[in-house]
Protein backbone atom coordinates (compact mmCIF):
# COMPACT_ATOMS: atom_id res chain seq x y z
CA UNK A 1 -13.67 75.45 52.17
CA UNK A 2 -15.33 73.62 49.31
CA UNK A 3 -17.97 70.43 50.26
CA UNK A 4 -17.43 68.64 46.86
CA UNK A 5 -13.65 66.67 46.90
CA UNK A 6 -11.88 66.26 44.34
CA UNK A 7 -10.50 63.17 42.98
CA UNK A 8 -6.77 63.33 40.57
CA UNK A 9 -5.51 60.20 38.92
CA UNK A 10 -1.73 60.19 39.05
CA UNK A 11 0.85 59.84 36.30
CA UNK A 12 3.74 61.06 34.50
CA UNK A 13 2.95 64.40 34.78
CA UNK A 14 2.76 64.01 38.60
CA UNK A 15 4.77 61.52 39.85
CA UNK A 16 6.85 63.25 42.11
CA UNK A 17 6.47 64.56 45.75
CA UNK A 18 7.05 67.70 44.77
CA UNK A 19 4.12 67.76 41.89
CA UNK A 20 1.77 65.40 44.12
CA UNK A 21 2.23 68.21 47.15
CA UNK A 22 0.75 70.94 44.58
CA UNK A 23 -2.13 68.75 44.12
CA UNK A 24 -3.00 68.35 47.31
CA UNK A 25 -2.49 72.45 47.85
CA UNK A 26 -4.26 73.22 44.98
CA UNK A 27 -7.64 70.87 46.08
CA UNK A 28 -6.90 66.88 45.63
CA UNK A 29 -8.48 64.86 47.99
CA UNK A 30 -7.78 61.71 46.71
CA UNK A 31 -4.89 60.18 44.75
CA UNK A 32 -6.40 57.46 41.80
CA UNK A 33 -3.13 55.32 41.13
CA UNK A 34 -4.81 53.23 37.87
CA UNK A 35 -3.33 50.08 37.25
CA UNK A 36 -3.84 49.96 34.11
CA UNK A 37 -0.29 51.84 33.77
CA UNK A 38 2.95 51.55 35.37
CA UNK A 39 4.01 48.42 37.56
CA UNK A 40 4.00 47.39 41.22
CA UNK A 41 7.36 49.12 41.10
CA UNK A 42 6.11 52.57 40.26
CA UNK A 43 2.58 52.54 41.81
CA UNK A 44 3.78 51.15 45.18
CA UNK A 45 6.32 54.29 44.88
CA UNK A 46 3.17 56.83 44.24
CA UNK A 47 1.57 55.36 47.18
CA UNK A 48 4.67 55.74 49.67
CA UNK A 49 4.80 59.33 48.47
CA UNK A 50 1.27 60.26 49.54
CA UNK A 51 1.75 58.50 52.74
CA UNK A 52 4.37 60.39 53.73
CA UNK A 53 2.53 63.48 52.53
CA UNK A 54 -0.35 63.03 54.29
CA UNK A 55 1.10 62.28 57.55
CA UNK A 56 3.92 65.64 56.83
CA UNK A 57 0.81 67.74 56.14
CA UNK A 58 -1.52 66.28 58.26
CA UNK A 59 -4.03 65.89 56.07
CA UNK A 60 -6.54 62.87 55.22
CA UNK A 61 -5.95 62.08 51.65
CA UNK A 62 -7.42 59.19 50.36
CA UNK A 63 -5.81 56.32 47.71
CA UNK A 64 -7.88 54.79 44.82
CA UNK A 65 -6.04 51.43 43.41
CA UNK A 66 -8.23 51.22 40.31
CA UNK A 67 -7.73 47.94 39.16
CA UNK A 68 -8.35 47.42 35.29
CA UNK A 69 -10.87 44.88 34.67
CA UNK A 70 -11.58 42.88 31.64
CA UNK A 71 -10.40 45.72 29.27
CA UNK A 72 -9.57 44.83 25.85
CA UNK A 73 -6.59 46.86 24.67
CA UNK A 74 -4.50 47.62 21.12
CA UNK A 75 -1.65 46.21 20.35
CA UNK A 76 0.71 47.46 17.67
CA UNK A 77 4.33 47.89 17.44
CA UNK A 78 4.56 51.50 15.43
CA UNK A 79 1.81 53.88 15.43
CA UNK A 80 -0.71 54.08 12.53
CA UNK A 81 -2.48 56.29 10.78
CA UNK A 82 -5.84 55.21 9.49
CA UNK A 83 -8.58 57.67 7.10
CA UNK A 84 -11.79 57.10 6.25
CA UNK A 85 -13.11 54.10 3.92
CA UNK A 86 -9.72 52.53 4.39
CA UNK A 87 -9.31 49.06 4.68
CA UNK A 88 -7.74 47.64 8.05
CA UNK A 89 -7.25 43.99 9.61
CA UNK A 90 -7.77 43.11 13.11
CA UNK A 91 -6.28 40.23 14.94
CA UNK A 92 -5.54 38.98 18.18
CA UNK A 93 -2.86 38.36 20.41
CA UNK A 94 -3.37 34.20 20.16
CA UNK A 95 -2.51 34.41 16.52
CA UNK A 96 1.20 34.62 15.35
CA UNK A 97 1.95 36.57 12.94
CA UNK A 98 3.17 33.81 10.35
CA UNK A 99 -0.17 32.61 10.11
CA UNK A 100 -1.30 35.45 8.85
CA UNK A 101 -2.05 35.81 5.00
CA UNK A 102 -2.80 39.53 4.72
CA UNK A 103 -1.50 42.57 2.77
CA UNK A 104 -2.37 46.05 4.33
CA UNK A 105 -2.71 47.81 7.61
CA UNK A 106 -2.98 45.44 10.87
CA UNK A 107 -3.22 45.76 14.15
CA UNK A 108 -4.14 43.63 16.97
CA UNK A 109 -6.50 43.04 20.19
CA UNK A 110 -4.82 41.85 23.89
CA UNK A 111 -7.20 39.06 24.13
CA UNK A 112 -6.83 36.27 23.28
CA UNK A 113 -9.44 34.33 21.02
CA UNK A 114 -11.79 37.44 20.82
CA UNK A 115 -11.88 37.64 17.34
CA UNK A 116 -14.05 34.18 17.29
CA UNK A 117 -16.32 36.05 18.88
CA UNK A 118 -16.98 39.52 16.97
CA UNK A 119 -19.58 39.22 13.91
CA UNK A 120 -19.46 40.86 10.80
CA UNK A 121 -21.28 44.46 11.23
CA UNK A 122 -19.87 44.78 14.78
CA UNK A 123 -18.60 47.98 15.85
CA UNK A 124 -14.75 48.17 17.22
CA UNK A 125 -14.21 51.76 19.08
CA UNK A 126 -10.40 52.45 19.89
CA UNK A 127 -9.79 55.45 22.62
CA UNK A 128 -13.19 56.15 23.90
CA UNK A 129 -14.25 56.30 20.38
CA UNK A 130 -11.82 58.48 18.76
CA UNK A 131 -11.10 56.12 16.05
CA UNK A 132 -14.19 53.55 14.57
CA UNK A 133 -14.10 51.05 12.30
CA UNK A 134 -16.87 48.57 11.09
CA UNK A 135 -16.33 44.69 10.39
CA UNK A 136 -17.46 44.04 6.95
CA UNK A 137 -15.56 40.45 6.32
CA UNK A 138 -14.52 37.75 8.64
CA UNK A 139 -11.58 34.83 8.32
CA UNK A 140 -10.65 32.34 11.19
CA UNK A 141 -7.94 34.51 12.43
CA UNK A 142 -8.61 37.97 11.18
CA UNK A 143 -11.39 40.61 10.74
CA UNK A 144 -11.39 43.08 7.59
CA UNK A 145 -12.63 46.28 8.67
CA UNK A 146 -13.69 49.68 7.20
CA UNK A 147 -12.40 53.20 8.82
CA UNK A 148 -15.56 55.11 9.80
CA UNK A 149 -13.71 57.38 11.89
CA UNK A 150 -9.61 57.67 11.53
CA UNK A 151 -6.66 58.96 13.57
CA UNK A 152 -3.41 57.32 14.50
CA UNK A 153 -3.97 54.16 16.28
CA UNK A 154 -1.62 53.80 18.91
CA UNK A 155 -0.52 50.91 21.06
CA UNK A 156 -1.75 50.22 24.35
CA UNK A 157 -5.09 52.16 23.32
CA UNK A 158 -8.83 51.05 24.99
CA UNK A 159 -11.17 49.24 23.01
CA UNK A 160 -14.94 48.74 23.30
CA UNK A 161 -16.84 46.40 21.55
CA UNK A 162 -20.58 47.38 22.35
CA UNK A 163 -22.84 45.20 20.43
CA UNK A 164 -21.34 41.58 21.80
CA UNK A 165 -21.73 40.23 25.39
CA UNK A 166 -18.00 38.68 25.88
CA UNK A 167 -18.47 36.10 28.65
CA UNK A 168 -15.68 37.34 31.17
CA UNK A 169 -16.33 38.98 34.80
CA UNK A 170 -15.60 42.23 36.42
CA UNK A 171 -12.05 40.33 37.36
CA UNK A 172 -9.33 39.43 35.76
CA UNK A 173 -5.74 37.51 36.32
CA UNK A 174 -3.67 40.61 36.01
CA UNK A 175 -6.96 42.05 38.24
CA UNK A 176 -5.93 39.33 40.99
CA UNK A 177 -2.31 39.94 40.72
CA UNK A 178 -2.81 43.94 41.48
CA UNK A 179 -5.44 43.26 43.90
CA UNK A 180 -3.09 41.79 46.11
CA UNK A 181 0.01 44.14 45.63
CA UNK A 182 -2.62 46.96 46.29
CA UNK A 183 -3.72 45.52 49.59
CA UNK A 184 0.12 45.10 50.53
CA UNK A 185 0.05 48.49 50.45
CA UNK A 186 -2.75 49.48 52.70
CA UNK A 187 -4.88 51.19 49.78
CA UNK A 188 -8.06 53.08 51.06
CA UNK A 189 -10.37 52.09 48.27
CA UNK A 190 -10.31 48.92 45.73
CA UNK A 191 -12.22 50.64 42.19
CA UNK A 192 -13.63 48.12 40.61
CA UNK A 193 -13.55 48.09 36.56
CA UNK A 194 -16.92 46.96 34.39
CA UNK A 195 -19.29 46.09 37.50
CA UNK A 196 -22.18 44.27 35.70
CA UNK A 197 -23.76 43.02 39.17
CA UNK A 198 -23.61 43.00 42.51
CA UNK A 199 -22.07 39.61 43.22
CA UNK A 200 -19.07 40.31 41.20
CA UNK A 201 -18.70 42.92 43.70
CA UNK A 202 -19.19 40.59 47.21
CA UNK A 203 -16.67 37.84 45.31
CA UNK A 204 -14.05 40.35 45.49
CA UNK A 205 -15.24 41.50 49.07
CA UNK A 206 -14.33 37.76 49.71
CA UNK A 207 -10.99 37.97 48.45
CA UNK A 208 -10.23 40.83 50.51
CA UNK A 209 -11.29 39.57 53.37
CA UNK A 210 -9.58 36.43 53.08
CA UNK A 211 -6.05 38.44 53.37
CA UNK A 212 -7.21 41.49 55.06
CA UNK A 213 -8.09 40.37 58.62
CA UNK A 214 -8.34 42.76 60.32
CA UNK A 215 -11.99 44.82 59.68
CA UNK A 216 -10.98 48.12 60.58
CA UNK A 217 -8.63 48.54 57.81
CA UNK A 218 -10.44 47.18 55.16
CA UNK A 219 -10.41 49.09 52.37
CA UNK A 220 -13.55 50.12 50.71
CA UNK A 221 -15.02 49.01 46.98
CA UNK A 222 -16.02 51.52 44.31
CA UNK A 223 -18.04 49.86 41.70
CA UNK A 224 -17.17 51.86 37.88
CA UNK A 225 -20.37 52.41 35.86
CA UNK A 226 -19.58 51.75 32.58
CA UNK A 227 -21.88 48.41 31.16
CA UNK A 228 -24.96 48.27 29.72
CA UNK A 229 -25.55 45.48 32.92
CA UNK A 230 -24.49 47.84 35.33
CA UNK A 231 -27.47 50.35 34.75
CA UNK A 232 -29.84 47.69 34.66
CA UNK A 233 -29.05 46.59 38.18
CA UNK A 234 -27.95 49.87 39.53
CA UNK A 235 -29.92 49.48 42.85
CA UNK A 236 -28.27 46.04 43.19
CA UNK A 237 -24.73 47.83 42.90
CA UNK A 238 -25.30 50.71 45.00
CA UNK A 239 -26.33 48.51 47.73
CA UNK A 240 -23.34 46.50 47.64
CA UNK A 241 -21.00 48.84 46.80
CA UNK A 242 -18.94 51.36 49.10
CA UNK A 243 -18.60 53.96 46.56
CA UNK A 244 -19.60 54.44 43.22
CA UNK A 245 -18.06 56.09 40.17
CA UNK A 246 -20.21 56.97 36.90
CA UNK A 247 -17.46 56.48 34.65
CA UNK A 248 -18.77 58.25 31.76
CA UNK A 249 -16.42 57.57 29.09
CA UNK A 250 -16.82 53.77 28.52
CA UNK A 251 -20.88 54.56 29.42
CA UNK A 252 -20.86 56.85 26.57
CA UNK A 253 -19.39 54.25 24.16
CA UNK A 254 -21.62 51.20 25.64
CA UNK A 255 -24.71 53.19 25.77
CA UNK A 256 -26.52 56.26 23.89
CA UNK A 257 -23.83 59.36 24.82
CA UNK A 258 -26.90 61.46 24.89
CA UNK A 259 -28.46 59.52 28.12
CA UNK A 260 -25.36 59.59 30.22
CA UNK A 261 -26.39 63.28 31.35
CA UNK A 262 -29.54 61.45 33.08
CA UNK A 263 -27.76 58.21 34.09
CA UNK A 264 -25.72 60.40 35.87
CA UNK A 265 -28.19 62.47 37.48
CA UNK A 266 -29.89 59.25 38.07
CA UNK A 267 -27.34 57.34 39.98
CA UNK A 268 -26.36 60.12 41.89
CA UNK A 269 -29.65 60.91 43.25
CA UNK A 270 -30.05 56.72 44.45
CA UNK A 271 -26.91 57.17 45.59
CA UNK A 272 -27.74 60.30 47.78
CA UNK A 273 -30.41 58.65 49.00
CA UNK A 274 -28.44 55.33 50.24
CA UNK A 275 -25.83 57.29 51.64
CA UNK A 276 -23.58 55.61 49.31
CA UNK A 277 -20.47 58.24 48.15
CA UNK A 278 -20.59 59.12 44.34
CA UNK A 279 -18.20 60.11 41.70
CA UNK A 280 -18.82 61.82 38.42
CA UNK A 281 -15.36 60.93 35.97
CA UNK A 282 -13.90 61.11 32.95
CA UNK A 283 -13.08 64.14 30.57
CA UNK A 284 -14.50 66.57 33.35
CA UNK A 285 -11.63 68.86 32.19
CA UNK A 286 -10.08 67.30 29.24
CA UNK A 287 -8.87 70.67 27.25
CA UNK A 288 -6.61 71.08 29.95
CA UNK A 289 -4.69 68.13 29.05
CA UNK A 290 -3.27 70.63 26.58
CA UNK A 291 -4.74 74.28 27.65
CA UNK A 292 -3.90 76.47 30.71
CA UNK A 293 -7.74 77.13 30.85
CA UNK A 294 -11.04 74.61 31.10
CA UNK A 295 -13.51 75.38 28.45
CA UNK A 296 -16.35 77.06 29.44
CA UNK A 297 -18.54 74.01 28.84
CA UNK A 298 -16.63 72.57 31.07
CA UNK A 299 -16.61 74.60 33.86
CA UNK A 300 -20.52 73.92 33.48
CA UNK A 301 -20.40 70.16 33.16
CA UNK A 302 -17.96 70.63 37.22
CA UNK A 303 -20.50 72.77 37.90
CA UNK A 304 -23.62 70.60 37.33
CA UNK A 305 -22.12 67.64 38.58
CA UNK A 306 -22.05 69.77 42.11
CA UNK A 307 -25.54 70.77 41.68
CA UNK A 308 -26.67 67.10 41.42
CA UNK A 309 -24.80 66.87 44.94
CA UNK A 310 -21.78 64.26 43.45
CA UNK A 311 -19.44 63.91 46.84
CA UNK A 312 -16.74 64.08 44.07
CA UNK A 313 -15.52 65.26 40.89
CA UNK A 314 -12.36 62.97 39.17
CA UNK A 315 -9.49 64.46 37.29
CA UNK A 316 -8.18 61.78 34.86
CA UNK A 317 -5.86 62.56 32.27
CA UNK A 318 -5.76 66.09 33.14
CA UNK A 319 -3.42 64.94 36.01
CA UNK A 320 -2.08 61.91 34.59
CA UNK A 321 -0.31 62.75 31.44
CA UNK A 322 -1.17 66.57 31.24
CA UNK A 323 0.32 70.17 30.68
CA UNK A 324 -1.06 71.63 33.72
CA UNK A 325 -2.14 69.30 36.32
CA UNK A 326 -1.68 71.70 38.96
CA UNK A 327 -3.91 74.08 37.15
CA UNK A 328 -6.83 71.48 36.53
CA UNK A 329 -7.14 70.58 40.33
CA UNK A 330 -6.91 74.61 41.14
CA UNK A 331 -9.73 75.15 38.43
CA UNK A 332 -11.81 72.55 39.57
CA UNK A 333 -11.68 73.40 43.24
CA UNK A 334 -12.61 77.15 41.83
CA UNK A 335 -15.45 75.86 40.24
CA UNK A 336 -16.65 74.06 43.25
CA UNK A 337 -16.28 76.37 45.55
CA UNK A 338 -17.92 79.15 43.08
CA UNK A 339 -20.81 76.66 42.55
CA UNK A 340 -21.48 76.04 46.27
CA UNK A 341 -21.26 80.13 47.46
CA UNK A 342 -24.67 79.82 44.85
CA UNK A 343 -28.23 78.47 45.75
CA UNK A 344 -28.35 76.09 43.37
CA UNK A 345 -26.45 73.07 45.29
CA UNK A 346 -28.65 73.52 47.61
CA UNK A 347 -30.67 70.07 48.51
CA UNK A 348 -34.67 70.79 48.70
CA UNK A 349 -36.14 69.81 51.93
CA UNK A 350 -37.32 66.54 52.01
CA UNK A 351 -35.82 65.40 48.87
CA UNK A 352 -34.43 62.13 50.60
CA UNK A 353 -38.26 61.04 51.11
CA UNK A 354 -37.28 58.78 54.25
CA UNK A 355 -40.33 56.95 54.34
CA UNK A 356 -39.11 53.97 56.37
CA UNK A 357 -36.44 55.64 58.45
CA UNK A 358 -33.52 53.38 60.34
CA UNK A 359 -32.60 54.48 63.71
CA UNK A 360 -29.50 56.00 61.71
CA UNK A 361 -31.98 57.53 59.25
CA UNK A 362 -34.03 59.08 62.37
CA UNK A 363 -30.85 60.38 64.29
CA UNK A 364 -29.21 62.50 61.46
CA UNK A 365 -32.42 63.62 60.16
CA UNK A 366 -32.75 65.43 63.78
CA UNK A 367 -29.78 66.47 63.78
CA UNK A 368 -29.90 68.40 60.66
CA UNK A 369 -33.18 69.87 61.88
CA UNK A 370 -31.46 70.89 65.12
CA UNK A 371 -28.83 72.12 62.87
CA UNK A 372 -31.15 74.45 60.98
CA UNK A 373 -33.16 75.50 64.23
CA UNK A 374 -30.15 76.51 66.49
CA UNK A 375 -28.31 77.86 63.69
CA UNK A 376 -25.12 76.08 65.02
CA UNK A 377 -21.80 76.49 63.87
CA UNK A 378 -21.05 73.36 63.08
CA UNK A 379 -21.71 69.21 63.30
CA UNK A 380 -19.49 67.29 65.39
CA UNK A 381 -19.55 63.33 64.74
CA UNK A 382 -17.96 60.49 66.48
CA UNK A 383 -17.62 57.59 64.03
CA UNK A 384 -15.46 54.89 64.06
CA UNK A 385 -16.41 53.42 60.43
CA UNK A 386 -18.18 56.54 58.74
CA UNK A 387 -20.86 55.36 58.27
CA UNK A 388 -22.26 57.96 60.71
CA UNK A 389 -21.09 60.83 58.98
CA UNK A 390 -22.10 59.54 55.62
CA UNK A 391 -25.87 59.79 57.13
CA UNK A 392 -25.12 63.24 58.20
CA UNK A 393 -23.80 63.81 54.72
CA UNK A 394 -26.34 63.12 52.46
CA UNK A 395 -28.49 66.02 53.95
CA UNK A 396 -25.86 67.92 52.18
CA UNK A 397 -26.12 70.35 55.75
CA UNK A 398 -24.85 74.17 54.95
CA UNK A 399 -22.42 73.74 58.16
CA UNK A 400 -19.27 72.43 58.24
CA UNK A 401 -19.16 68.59 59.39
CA UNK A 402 -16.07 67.51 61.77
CA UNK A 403 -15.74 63.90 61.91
CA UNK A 404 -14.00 62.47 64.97
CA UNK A 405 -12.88 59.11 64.43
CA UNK A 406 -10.08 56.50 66.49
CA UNK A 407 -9.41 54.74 63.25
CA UNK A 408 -6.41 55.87 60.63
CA UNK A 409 -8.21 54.45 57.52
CA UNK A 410 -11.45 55.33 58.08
CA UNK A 411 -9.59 58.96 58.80
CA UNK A 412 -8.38 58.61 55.01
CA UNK A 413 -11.37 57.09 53.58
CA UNK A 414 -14.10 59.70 54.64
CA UNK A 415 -11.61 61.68 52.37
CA UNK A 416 -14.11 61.10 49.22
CA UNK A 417 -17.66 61.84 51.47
CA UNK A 418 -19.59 65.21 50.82
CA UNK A 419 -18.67 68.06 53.22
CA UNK A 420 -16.52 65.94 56.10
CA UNK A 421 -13.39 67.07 57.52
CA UNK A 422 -11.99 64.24 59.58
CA UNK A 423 -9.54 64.00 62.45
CA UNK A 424 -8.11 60.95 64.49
CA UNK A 425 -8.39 61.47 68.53
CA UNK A 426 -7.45 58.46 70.99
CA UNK A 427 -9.73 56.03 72.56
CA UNK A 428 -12.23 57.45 74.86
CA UNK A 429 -14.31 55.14 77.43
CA UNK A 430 -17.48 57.51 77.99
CA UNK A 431 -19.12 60.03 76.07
CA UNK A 432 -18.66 62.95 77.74
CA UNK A 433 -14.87 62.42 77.07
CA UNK A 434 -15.75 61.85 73.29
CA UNK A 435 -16.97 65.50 73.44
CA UNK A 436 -14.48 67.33 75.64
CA UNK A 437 -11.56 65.71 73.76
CA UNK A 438 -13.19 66.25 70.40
CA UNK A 439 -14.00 70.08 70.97
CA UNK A 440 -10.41 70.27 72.52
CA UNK A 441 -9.01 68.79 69.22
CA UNK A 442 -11.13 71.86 67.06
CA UNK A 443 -10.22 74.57 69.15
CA UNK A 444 -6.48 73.88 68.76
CA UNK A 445 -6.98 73.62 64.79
CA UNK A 446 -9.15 76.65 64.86
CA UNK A 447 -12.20 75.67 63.27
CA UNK A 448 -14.70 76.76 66.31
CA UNK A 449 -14.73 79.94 68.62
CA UNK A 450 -15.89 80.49 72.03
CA UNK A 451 -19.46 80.60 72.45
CA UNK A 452 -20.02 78.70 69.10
CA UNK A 453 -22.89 76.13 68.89
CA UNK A 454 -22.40 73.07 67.64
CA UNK A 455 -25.07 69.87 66.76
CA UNK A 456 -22.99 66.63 68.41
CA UNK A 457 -24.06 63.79 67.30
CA UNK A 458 -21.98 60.42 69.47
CA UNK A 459 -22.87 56.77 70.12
CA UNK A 460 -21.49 54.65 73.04
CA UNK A 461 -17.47 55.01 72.01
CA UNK A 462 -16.36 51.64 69.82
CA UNK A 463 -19.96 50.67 68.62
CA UNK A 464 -21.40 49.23 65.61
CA UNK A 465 -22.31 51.60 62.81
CA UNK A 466 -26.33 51.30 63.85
CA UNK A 467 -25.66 52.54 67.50
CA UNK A 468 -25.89 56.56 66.88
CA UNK A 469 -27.77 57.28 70.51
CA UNK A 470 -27.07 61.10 70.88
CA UNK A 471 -27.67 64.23 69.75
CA UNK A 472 -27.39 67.07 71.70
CA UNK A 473 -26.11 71.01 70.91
CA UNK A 474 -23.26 71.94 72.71
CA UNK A 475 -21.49 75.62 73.56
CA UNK A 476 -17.61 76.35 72.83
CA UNK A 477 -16.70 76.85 76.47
């Protein structure tokens, strides 16, 4: 069974139960429903369908509402075709059109008054930088721009801007809006769109909490790389954040494409170190939204994201609006599983460099050495959070890692973490119940044998996420 999971962002091209069942044959792990297309009306119905999936199938399967953040976005009625050297205006969506004095090509930007704030010389990139044009003339309500790059502009397209600073936050209106539809639904993760810090992060932690009550099914923030501002105070992030995604595509455009590579290695390594899930996205596959078969660049840029120990790899509009969604997640999951049979993923002892070790630190560092020294089957954790099994994760162990947990979300969430497979069992009151019932609940789904050793690591049943008290290696009986 491959470690790495496998994230697929839902669309078109797979939004059906029938289609969304494939995935989840074929590898998916977690469903990314992005609000940045489709209504409440369509993405609640996505949602409903992998509930009911997960609970026909059994299966943890985890939901991403990734909300869209302060994303500027085209606006044109027919699609046009722009070459290079042309001539095009740019406008915005505050300006009506009879106040325009213009002949030529036009299109427009989605927010409002942002043309008061892009200077002559700027750069505007349309569609992850597809298309590029240069502003060589300004006007109060227009820009004149030259193609450097053409293509057909098309409506509804991203835009990035990279050489202003617009003063706006990681959340929007519209971000507010979804925010609370999503939590209607019982979402397992909140992604959060152009994180430049980590108080915009704990500001939406507050809104959350504010209608989400109860704490054990609070869903859990991902914080998208993508700024300039976000690199600078990645520590910051990752120790705010629940998850984190290096979302390459608008890194590429806002930074120098040819440091991503290391960003990426970067942030997943402070990430493995924190304990703190990762996910590598964007264009991972992206000849398949047209091809039966990934590139074979591809297959190596799956393949290195596994050997820099990612917990996940994210499908985007391979699955969304694709030819052969089915066939990207099956790829993908070959290519993991391919990757991880090798010695390459393999995590160098000591790597972590636990210098100042937390009890938590302590506990699944022995346990990984107890792993190693009894050659056991298997770990067995009791969390009720994850955060337990996250610590057990980031040692990246060679075993299997069964997570036993009492809580239904937390069940779904551990979903995106390295290696876990979870299952739900019922309260227990002491520990010795914790293992019988636990072991019980492995036997029947056939993952251990008689006589097979396994590591258990268990705190006192119901305790907070600092409380890991035992290890101990335990026979199949």
């Amino acid at each position: 069974m491959k470690r790495t999971k496998i994230v697929a962002t839902i669309g078109p091209s797979t939004g059906t139960k029938e289609k969304l069942k494939k995935l989840i044959k074929a590898g998916m792990n977690v469903a990314r429903i992005n609000f940045s297309h489709g209504d409440h009306n369509s993405n609640g119905k996505l949602i409903n369908y992998i509930k009911e999936l997960r609970k026909e199938m059994e299966l943890p399967i985890g939901i991403i509402a990734d909300l869209q953040g302060p994303r500027i976005r085209t606006v044109i009625e027919e699609e046009i075709t722009i070459k290079k050297k042309e001539i095009i205006f740019v406008s915005d969506v505050s300006v009506e059109e009879k106040f325009l004095n213009m002949e030529g090509k036009m299109f427009k930007l989605d927010w409002p008054k942002i043309i008061a704030e892009i200077k002559i010389g700027n750069y505007i990139l349309i569609e992850d930088g597809l298309i590029k044009i240069r502003v060589i003339s300004k006007e109060k309500k227009y820009l004149k721009a030259e193609v450097i790059s053409g293509g057909i502009l098309k409506n509804h397209k991203g835009v990035n801007i990279p050489d202003i600073k617009l003063e706006r936050g990681a959340f929007t209106k519209k971000d507010d809006e979804d925010l609370k539809f999503a939590l209607s639904q019982g979402v397992d993760y909140i992604a959060l769109s152009f994180v430049s810090n980590a108080k915009e992060i704990v500001n939406v932690k507050k809104k959350i909490e504010k209608i989400v009550k109860n704490k054990s099914k609070l869903p859990q923030i991902i914080a998208k790389i993508e700024r300039k501002e976000a690199i600078k105070n990645i520590a910051e992030i990752i120790n705010m954040a629940d998850a984190v995604m290096v979302a390459r595509g608008d890194l590429g455009i806002e930074m120098d494409e040819n440091r991503v590579v290391i960003y990426q290695k970067e942030i997943i390594a402070k990430c493995l170190k924190s304990a703190v899930p990762v996910i590598v996205a964007t264009q991972m596959l992206n000849s398949m939204i047209e091809s039966p078969l990934p590139t074979r660049a591809e297959v190596s840029d799956v393949s290195n994201a596994v050997i820099d120990h990612a917990d996940a790899v994210m499908l985007s509009g391979e699955t969304a609006n694709g030819k052969y969604p089915t066939q990207a997640v099956k790829a993908m999951s070959d290519i993991i599983s391919n990757t991880e049979r090798s010695p390459f993923d393999d995590l160098e002892h000591g790597f972590l460099g636990d210098k100042n070790k937390s009890t938590s630190a302590a506990v699944a560092n022995s346990a990984h050495e107890l792993l190693k020294d009894t050659k056991a089957k298997a770990i067995v954790v009791a969390s009720v959070s994850g955060f337990t099994a996250q610590m057990i994760s980031r040692h990246r162990p060679e075993s299997p890692i069964f997570v036993m947990t009492n809580n239904e979300k937390t069940h779904n969430q551990l979903s995106l973490v390295w290696g876990v497979q979870s299952f739900v069992l019922p309260d227990c009151e002491t520990i010795d119940e914790l293992i019988d019932i636990s072991i019980k609940i492995l036997k029947t789904k056939k993952k251990v044998n008689l006589k097979d050793k396994l590591v258990i690591v268990m705190g006192r049943p119901h305790v907070t996420k600092e409380h890991m008290s035992l290890v101990k290696v335990e026979e199949v009986r």
